[in-house]
Protein backbone atom coordinates (compact mmCIF):
# COMPACT_ATOMS: atom_id res chain seq x y z
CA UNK A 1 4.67 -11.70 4.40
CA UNK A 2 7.68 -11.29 1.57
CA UNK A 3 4.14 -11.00 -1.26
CA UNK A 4 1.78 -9.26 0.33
CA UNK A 5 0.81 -5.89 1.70
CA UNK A 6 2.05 -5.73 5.42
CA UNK A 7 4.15 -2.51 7.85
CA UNK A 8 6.87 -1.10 6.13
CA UNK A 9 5.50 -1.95 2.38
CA UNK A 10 5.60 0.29 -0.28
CA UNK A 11 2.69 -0.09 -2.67
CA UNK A 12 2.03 1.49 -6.38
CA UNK A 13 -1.54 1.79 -7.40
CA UNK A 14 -3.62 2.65 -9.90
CA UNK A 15 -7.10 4.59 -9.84
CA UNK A 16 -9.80 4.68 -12.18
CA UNK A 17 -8.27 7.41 -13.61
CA UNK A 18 -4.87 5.45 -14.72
CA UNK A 19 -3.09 7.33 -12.44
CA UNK A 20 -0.70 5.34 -10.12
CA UNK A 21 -0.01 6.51 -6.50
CA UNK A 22 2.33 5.12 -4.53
CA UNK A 23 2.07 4.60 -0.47
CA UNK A 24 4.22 3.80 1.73
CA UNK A 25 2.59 1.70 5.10
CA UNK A 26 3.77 3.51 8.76
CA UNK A 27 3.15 2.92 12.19
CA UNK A 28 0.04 5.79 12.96
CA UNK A 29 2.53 8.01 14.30
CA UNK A 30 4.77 8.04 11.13
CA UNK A 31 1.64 9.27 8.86
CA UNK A 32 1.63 12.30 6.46
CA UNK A 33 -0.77 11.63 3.84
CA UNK A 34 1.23 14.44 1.68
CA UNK A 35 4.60 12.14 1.48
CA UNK A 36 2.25 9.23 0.79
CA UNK A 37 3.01 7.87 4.29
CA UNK A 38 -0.29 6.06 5.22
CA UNK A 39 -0.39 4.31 8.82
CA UNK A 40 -2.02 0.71 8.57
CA UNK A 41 -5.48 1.84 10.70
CA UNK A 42 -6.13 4.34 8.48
CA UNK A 43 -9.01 3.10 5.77
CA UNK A 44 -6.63 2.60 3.08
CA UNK A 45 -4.09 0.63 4.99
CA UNK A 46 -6.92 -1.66 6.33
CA UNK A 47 -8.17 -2.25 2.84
CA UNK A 48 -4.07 -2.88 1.35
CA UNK A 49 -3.21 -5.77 4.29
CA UNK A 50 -2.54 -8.87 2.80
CA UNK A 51 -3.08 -7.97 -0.90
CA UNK A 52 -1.24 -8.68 -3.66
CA UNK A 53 0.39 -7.34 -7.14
CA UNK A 54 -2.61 -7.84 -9.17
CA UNK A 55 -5.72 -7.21 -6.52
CA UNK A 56 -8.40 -4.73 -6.80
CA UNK A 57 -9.14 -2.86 -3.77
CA UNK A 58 -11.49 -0.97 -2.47
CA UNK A 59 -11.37 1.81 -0.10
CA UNK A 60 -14.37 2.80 1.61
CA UNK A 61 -13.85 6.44 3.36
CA UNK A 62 -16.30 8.82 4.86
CA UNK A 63 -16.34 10.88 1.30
CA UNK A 64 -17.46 7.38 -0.44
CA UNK A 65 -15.59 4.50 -2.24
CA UNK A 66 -12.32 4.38 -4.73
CA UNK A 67 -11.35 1.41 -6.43
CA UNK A 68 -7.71 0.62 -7.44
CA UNK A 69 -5.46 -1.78 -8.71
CA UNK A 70 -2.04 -2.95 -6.87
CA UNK A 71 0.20 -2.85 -9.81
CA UNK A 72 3.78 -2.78 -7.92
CA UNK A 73 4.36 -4.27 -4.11
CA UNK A 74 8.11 -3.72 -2.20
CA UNK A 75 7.52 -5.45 1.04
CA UNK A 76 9.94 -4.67 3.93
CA UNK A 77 12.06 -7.67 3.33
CA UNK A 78 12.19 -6.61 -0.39
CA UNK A 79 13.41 -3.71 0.83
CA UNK A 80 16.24 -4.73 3.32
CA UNK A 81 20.10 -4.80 2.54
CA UNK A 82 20.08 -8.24 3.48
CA UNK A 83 17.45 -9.37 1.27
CA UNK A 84 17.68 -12.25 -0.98
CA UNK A 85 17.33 -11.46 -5.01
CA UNK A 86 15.93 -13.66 -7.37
């Protein structure tokens, strides 16, 4: 989807904190947490799918919840060389 979270999408949130992290959404065996390469089954991928600039979302992981916002969303086709620009 060209507006909402999906594979290849590169997402920029913020936590309750203000802070804004920014993930990038990989196949499982692309992962590494530390170059903010998250693979769609992990807990925070599954909670991003199909969300939007705007959405709160909340992760639920085995140390508890975190809320964030989705303040910034590149989706792969937003991304592409051949991609249209408004």
């Amino acid at each position: 989807p060209r507006d909402k979270v999906g594979f290849g999408s590169t997402v920029h949130l913020k936590d309750a904190n203000g802070q804004t992290i920014m993930y990038s959404l990989v196949m499982p065996e692309d992962a590494d947490v530390d170059q903010g390469l998250i693979s769609t089954a992990s807990p925070i991928g599954r909670a991003l799918l199909a969300k939007e600039e705007g959405d709160e979302v909340t992760v639920t992981t085995p140390n508890g919840s975190k809320g964030f916002e989705t303040v910034k969303l590149l989706t792969i086709q937003d991304e592409s060389p051949n991609a249209e620009r408004s």
